[in-house]
N, C-alpha and C. Protein backbone atom coordinates (compact mmCIF):
# COMPACT_ATOMS: atom_id res chain seq x y z
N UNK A 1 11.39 0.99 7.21
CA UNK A 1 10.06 0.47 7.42
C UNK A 1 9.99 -0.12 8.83
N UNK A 2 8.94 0.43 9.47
CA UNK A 2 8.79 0.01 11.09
C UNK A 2 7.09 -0.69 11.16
N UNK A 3 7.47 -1.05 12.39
CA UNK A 3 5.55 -1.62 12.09
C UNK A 3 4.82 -0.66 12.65
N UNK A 4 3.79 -0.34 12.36
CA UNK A 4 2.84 0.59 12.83
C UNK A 4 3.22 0.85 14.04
N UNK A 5 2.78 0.18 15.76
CA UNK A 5 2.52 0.49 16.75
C UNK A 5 4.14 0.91 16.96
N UNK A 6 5.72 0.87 16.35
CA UNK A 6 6.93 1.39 16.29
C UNK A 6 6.94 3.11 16.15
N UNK A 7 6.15 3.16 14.63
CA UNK A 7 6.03 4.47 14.13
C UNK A 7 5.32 5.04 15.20
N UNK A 8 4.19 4.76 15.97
CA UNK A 8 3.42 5.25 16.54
C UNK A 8 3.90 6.03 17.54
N UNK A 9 5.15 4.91 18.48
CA UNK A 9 5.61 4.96 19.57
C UNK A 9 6.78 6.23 19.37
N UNK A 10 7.66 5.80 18.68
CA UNK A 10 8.45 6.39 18.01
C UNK A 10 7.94 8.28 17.90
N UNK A 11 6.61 8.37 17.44
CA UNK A 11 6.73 10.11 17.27
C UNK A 11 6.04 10.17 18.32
N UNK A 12 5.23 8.94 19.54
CA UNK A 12 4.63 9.80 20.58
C UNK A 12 6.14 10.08 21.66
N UNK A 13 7.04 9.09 21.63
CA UNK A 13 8.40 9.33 22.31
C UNK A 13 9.15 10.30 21.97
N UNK A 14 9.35 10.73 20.95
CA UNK A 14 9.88 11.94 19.79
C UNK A 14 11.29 10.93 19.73
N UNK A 15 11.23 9.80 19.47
CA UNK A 15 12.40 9.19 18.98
C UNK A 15 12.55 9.11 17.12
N UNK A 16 11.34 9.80 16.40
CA UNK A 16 10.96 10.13 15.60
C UNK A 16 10.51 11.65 14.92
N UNK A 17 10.87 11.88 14.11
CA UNK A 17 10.05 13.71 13.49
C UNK A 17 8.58 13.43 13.55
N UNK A 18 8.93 12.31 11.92
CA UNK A 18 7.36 12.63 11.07
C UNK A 18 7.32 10.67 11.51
N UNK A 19 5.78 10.13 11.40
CA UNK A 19 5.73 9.16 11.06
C UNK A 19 4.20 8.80 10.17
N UNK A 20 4.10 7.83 9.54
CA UNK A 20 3.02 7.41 8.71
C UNK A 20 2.27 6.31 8.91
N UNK A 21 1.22 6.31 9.58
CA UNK A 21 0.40 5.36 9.93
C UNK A 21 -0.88 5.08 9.67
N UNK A 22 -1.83 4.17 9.58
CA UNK A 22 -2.93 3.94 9.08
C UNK A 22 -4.17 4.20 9.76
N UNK A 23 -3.50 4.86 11.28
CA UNK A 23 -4.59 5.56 11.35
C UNK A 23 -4.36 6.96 11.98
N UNK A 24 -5.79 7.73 12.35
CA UNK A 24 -4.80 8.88 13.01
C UNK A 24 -4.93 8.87 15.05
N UNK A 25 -3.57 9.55 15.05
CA UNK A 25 -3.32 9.36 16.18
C UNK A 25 -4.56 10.53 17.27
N UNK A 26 -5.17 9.71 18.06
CA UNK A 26 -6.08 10.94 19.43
C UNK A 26 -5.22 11.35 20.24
N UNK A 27 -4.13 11.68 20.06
CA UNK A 27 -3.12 11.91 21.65
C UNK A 27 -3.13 13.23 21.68
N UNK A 28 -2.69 13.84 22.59
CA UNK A 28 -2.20 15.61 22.89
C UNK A 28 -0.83 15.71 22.52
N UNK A 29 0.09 14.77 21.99
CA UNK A 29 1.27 14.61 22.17
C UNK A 29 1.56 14.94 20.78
N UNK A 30 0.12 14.15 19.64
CA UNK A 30 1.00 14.07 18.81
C UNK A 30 -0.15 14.85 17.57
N UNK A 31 -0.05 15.32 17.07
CA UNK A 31 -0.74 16.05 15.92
C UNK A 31 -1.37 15.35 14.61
N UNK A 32 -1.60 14.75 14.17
CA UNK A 32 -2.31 13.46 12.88
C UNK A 32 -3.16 14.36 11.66
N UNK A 33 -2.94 14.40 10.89
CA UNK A 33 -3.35 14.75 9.11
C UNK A 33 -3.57 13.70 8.35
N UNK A 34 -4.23 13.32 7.37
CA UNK A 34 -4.75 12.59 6.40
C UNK A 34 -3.72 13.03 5.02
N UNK A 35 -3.06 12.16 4.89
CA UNK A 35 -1.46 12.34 4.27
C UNK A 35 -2.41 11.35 2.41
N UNK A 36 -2.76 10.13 2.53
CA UNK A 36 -2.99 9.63 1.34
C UNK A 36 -4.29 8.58 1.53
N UNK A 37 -4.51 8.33 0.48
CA UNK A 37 -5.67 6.82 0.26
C UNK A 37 -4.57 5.90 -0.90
N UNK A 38 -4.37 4.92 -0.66
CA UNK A 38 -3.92 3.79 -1.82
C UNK A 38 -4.72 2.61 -1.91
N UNK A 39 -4.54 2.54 -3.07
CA UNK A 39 -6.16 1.55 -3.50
C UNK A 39 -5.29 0.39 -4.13
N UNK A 40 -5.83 -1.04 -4.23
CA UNK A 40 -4.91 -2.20 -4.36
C UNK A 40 -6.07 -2.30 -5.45
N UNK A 41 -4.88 -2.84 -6.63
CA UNK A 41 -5.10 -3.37 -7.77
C UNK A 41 -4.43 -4.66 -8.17
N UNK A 42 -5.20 -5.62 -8.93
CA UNK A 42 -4.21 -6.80 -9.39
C UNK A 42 -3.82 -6.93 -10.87
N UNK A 43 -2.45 -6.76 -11.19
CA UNK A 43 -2.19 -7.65 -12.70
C UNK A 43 -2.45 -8.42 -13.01
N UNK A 44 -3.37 -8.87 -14.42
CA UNK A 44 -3.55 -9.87 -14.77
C UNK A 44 -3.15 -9.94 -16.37
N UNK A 45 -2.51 -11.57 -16.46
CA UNK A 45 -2.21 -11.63 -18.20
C UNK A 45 -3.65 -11.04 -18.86
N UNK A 46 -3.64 -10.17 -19.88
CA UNK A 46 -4.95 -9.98 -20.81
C UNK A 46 -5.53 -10.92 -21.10
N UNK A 47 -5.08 -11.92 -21.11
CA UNK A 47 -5.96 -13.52 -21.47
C UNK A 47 -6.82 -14.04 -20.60
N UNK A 48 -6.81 -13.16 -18.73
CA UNK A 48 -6.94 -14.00 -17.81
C UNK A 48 -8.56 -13.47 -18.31
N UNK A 49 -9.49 -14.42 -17.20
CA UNK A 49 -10.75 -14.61 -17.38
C UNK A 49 -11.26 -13.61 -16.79
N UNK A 50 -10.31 -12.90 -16.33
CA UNK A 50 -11.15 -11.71 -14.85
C UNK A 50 -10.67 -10.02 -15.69
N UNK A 51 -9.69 -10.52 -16.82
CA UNK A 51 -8.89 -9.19 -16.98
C UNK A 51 -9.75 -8.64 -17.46
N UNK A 52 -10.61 -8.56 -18.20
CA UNK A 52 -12.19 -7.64 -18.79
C UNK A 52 -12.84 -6.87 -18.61
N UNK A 53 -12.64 -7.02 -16.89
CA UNK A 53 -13.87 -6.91 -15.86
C UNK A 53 -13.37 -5.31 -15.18
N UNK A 54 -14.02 -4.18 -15.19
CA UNK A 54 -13.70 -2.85 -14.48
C UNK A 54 -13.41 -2.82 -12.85
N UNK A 55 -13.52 -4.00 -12.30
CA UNK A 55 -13.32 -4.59 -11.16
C UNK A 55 -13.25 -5.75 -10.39
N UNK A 56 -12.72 -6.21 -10.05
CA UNK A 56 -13.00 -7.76 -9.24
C UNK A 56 -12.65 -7.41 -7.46
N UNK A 57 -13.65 -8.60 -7.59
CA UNK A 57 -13.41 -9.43 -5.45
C UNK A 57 -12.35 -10.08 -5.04
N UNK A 58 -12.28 -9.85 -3.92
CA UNK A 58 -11.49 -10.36 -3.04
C UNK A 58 -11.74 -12.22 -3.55
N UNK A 59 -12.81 -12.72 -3.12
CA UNK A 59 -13.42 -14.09 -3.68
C UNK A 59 -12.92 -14.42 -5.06
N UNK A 60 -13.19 -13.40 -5.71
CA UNK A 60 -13.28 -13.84 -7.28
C UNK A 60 -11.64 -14.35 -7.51
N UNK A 61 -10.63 -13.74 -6.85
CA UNK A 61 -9.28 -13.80 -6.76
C UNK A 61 -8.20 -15.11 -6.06
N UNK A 62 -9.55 -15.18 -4.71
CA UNK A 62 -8.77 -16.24 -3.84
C UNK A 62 -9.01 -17.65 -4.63
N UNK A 63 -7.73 -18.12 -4.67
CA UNK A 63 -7.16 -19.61 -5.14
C UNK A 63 -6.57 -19.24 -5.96
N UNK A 64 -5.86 -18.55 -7.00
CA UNK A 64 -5.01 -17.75 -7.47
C UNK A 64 -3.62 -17.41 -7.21
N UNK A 65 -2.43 -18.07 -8.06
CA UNK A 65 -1.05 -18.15 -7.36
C UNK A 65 -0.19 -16.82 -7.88
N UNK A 66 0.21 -15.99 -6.68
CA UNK A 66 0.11 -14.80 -7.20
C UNK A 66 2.11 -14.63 -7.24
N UNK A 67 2.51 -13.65 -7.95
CA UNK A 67 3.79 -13.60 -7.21
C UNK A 67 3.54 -12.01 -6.72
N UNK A 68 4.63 -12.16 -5.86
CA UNK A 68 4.11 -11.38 -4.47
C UNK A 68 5.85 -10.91 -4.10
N UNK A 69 5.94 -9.38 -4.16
CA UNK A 69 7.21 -8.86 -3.63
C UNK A 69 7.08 -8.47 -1.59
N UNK A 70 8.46 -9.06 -1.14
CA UNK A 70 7.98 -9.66 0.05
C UNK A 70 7.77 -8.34 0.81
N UNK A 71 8.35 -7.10 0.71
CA UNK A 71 8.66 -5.75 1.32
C UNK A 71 7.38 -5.03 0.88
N UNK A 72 6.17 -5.41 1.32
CA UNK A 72 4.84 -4.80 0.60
C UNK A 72 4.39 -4.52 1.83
N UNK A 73 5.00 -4.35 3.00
CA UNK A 73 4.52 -4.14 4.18
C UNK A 73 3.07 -4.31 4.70
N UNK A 74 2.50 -3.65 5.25
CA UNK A 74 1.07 -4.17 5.86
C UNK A 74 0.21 -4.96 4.74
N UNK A 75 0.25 -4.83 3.63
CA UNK A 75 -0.59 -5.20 2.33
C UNK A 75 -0.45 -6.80 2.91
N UNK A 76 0.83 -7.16 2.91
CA UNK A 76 1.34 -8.87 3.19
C UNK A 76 0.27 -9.59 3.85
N UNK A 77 0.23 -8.76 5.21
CA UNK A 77 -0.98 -9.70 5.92
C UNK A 77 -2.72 -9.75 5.36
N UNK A 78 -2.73 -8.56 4.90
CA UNK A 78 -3.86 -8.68 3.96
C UNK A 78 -4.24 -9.85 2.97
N UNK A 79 -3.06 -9.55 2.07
CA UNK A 79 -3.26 -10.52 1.46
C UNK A 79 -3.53 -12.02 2.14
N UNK A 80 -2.41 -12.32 3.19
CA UNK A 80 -2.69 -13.71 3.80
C UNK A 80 -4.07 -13.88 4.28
N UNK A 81 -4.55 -13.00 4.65
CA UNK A 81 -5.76 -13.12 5.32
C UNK A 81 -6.86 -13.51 4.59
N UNK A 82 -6.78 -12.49 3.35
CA UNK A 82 -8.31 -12.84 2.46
C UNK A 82 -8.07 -13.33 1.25
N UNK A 83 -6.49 -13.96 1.16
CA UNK A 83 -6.82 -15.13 0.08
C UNK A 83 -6.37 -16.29 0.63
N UNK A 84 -7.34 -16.75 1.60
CA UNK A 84 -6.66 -18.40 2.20
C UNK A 84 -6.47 -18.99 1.41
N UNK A 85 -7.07 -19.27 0.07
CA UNK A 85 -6.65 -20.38 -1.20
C UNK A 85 -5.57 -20.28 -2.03
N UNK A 86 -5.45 -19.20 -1.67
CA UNK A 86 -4.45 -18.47 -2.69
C UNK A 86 -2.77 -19.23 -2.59
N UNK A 87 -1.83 -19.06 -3.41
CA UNK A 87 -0.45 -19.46 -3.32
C UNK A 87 0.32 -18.03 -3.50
N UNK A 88 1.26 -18.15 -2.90
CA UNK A 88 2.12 -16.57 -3.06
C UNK A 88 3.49 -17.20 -3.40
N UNK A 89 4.17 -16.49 -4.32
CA UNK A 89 5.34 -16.80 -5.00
C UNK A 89 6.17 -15.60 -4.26
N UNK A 90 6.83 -16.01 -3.32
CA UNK A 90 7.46 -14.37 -2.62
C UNK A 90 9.22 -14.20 -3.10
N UNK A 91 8.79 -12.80 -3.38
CA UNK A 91 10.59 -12.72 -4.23
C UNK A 91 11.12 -11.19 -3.44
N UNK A 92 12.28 -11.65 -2.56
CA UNK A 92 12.61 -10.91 -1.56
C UNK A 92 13.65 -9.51 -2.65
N UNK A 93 14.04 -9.64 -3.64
CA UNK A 93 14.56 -9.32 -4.87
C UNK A 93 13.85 -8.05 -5.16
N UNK A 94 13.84 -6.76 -5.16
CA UNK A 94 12.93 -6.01 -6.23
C UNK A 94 13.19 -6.30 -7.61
N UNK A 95 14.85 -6.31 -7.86
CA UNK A 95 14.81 -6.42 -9.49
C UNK A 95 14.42 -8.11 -10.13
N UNK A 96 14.33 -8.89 -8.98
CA UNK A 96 14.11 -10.30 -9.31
C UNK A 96 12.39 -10.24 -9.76
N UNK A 97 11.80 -9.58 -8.27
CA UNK A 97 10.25 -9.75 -8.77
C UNK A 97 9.75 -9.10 -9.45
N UNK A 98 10.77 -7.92 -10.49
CA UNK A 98 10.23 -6.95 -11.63
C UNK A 98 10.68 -7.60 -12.82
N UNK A 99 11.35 -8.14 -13.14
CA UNK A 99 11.74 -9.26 -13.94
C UNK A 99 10.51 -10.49 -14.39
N UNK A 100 10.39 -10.98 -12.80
CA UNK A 100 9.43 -12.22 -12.83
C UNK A 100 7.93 -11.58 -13.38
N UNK A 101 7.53 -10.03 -12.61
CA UNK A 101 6.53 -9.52 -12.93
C UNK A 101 5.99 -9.05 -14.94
N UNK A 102 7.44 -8.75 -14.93
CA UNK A 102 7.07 -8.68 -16.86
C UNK A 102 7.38 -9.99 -17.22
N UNK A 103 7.94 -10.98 -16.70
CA UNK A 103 8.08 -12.57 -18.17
C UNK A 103 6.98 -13.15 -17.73
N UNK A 104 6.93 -13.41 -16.32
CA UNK A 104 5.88 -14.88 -16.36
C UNK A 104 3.99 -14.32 -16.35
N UNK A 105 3.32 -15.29 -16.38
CA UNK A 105 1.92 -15.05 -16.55
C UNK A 105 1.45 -14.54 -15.33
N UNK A 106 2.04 -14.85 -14.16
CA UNK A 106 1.33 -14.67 -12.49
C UNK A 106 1.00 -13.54 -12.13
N UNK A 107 -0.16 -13.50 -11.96
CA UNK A 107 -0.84 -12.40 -11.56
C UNK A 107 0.02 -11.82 -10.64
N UNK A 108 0.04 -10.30 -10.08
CA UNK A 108 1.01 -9.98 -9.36
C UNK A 108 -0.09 -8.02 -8.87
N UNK A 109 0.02 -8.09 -8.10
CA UNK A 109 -1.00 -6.55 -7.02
C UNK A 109 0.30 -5.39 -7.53
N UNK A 110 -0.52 -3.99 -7.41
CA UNK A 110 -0.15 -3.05 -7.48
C UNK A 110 -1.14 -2.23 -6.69
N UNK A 111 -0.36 -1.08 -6.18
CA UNK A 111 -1.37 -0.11 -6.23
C UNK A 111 -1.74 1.17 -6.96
N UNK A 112 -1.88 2.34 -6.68
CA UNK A 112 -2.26 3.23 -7.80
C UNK A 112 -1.37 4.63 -6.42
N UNK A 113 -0.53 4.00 -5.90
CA UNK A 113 0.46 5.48 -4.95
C UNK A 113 1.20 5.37 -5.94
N UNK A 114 1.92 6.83 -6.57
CA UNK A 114 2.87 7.37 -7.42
C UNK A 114 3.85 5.94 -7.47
N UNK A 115 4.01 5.92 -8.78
CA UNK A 115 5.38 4.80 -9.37
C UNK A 115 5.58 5.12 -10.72
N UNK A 116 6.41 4.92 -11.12
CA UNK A 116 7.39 5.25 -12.07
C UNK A 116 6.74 3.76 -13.42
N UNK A 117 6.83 2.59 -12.50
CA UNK A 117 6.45 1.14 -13.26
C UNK A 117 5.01 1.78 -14.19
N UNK A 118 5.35 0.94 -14.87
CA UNK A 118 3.56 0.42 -15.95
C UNK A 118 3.88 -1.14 -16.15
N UNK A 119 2.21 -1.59 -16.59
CA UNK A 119 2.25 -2.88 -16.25
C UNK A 119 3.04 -3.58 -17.83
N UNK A 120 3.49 -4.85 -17.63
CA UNK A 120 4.22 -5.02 -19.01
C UNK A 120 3.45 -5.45 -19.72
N UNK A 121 3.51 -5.29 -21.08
CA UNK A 121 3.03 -5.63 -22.92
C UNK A 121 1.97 -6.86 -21.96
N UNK A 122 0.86 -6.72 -22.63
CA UNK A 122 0.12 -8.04 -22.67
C UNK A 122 -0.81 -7.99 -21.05
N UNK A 123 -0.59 -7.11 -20.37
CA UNK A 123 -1.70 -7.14 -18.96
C UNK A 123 -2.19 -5.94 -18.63
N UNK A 124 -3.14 -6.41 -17.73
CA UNK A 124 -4.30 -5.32 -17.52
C UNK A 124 -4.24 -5.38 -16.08
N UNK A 125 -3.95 -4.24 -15.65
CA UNK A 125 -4.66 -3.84 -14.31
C UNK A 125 -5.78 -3.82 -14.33
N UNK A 126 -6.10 -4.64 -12.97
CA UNK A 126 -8.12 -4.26 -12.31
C UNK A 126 -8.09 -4.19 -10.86
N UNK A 127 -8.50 -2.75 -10.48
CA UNK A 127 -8.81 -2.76 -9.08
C UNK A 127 -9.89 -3.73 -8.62
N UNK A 128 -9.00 -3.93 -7.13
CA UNK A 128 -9.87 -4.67 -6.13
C UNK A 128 -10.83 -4.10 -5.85
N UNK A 129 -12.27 -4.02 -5.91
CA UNK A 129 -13.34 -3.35 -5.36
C UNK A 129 -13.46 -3.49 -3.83
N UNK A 130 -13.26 -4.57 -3.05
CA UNK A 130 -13.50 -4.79 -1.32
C UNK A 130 -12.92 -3.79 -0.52
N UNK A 131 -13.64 -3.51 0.46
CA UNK A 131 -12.79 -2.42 1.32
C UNK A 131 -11.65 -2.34 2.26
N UNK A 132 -10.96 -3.91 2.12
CA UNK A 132 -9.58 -3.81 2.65
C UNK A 132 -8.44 -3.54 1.26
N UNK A 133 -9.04 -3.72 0.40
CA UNK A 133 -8.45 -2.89 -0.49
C UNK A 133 -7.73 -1.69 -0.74
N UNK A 134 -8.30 -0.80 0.30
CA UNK A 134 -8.02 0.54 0.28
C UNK A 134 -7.86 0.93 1.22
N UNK A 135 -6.91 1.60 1.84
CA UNK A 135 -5.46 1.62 2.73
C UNK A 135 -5.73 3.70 3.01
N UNK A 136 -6.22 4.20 4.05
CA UNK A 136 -5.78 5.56 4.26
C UNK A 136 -4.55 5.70 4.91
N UNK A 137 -3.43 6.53 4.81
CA UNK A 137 -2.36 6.84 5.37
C UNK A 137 -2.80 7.94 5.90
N UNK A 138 -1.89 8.37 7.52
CA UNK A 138 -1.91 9.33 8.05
C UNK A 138 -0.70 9.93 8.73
N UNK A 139 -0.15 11.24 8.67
CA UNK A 139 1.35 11.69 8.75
C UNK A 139 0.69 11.83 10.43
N UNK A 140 1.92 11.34 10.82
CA UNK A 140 1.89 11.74 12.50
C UNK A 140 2.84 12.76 12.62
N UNK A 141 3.05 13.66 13.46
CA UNK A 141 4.26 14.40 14.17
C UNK A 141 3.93 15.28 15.55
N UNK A 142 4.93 15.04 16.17
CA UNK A 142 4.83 15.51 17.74
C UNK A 142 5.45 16.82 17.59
N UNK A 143 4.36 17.50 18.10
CA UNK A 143 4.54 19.20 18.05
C UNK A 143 6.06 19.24 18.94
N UNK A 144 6.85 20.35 18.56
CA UNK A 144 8.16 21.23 19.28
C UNK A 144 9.14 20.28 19.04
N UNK A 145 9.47 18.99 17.65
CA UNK A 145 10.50 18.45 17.08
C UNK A 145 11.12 19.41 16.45
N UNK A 146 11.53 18.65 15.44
CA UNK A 146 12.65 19.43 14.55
C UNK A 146 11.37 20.49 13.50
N UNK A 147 12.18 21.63 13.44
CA UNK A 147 10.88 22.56 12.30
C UNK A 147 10.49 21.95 10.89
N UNK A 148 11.78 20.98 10.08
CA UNK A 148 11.41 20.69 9.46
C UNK A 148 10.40 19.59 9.04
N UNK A 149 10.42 19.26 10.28
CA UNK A 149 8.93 17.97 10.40
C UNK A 149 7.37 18.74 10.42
N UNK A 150 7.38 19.86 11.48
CA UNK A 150 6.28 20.75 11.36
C UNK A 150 5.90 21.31 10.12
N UNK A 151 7.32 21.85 9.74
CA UNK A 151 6.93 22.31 8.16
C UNK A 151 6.53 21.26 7.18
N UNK A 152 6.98 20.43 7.52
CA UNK A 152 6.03 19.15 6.34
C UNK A 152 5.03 19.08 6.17
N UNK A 153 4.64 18.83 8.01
CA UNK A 153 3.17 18.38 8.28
C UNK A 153 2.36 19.28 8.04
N UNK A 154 3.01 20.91 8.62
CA UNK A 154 1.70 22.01 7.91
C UNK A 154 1.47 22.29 6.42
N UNK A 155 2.80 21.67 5.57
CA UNK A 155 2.32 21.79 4.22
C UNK A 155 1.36 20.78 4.02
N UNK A 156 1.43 19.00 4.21
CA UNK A 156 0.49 18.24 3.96
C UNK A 156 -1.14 18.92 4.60
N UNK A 157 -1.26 19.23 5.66
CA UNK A 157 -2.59 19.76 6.23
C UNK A 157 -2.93 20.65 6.12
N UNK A 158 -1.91 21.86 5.08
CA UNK A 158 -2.87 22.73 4.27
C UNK A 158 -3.25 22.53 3.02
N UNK A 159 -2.58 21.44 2.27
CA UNK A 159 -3.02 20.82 0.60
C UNK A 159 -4.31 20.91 0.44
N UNK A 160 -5.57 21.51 -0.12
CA UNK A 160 -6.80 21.35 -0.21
C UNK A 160 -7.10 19.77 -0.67
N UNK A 161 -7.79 19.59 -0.21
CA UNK A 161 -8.83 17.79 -0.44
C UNK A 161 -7.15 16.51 -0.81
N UNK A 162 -6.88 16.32 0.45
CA UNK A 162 -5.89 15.31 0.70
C UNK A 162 -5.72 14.27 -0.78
N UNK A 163 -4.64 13.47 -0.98
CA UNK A 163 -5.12 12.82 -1.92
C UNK A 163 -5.84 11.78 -2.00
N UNK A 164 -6.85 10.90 -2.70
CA UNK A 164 -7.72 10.42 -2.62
C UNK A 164 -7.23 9.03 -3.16
């Protein structure tokens, strides 16, 4: 995991094949496809007051002590940003904060990109409706790398209707 303007640099330098970034690249250098959309959802105990609801706000959420796995990359600052009230329980652990995520009550984000997890006995996922919610990914790669990066990228940019 690199930070964006890394990945960026990285396949416009070709110190990189493929890279994945949030937005797409305008260069001559480097080639950009529409790779995914991931949409942020929050766990909530079935008991909670919001779990009912086919959607909730950003607002409706902030002041809310969430636990929060720390390797959630760009999502992190999101979150800091639009829940100033909010408390974050950060567990640097995957198997610690999958543990904490099925025993305790604390609400805890997911999104809806391929995973293996379901939420545990007793909670309900509800997507975030706001539009930082929802995250487009985009495959970068700098034409005349390695073939097998090209061949990636021309399979992702011939997939009919990207995933959504």
């Amino acid at each position: 995991m690199l930070a964006e303007d890394e990945v960026e640099c990285g396949v416009v330098d070709g110190d990189l094949d493929l890279g994945v970034s949030l937005r797409p690249l305008a260069l001559p250098v480097v080639r950009s496809t529409r790779l995914m959309v991931e949409n942020l959802a929050v766990v909530l105990p079935s008991e909670h007051k919001l779990a009912g609801r086919s959607s909730v706000s950003m607002a409706e959420l902030d002041g809310e002590t969430f636990l929060l796995f720390e390797g959630i990359g760009f999502w992190r600052e999101a979150c800091d940003r639009h829940f100033p009230h909010s408390r974050f329980i950060v567990q640097e652990d995957r198997a610690v904060f999958e543990q904490m995520a099925r025993s305790s009550s604390l609400p805890h984000f997911v999104t809806d990109a391929p995973s293996l997890a379901a939420p545990a006995p007793g909670r309900t996922v509800v997507p975030i409706r706001d539009a930082m919610a929802r995250a487009t990914f985009h495959l970068l790669v700098r034409p005349g790398g390695r073939k097998e990066a090209d061949d990636v990228f021309d399979w992702v940019s011939a997939r009919p209707g990207p995933a959504s």
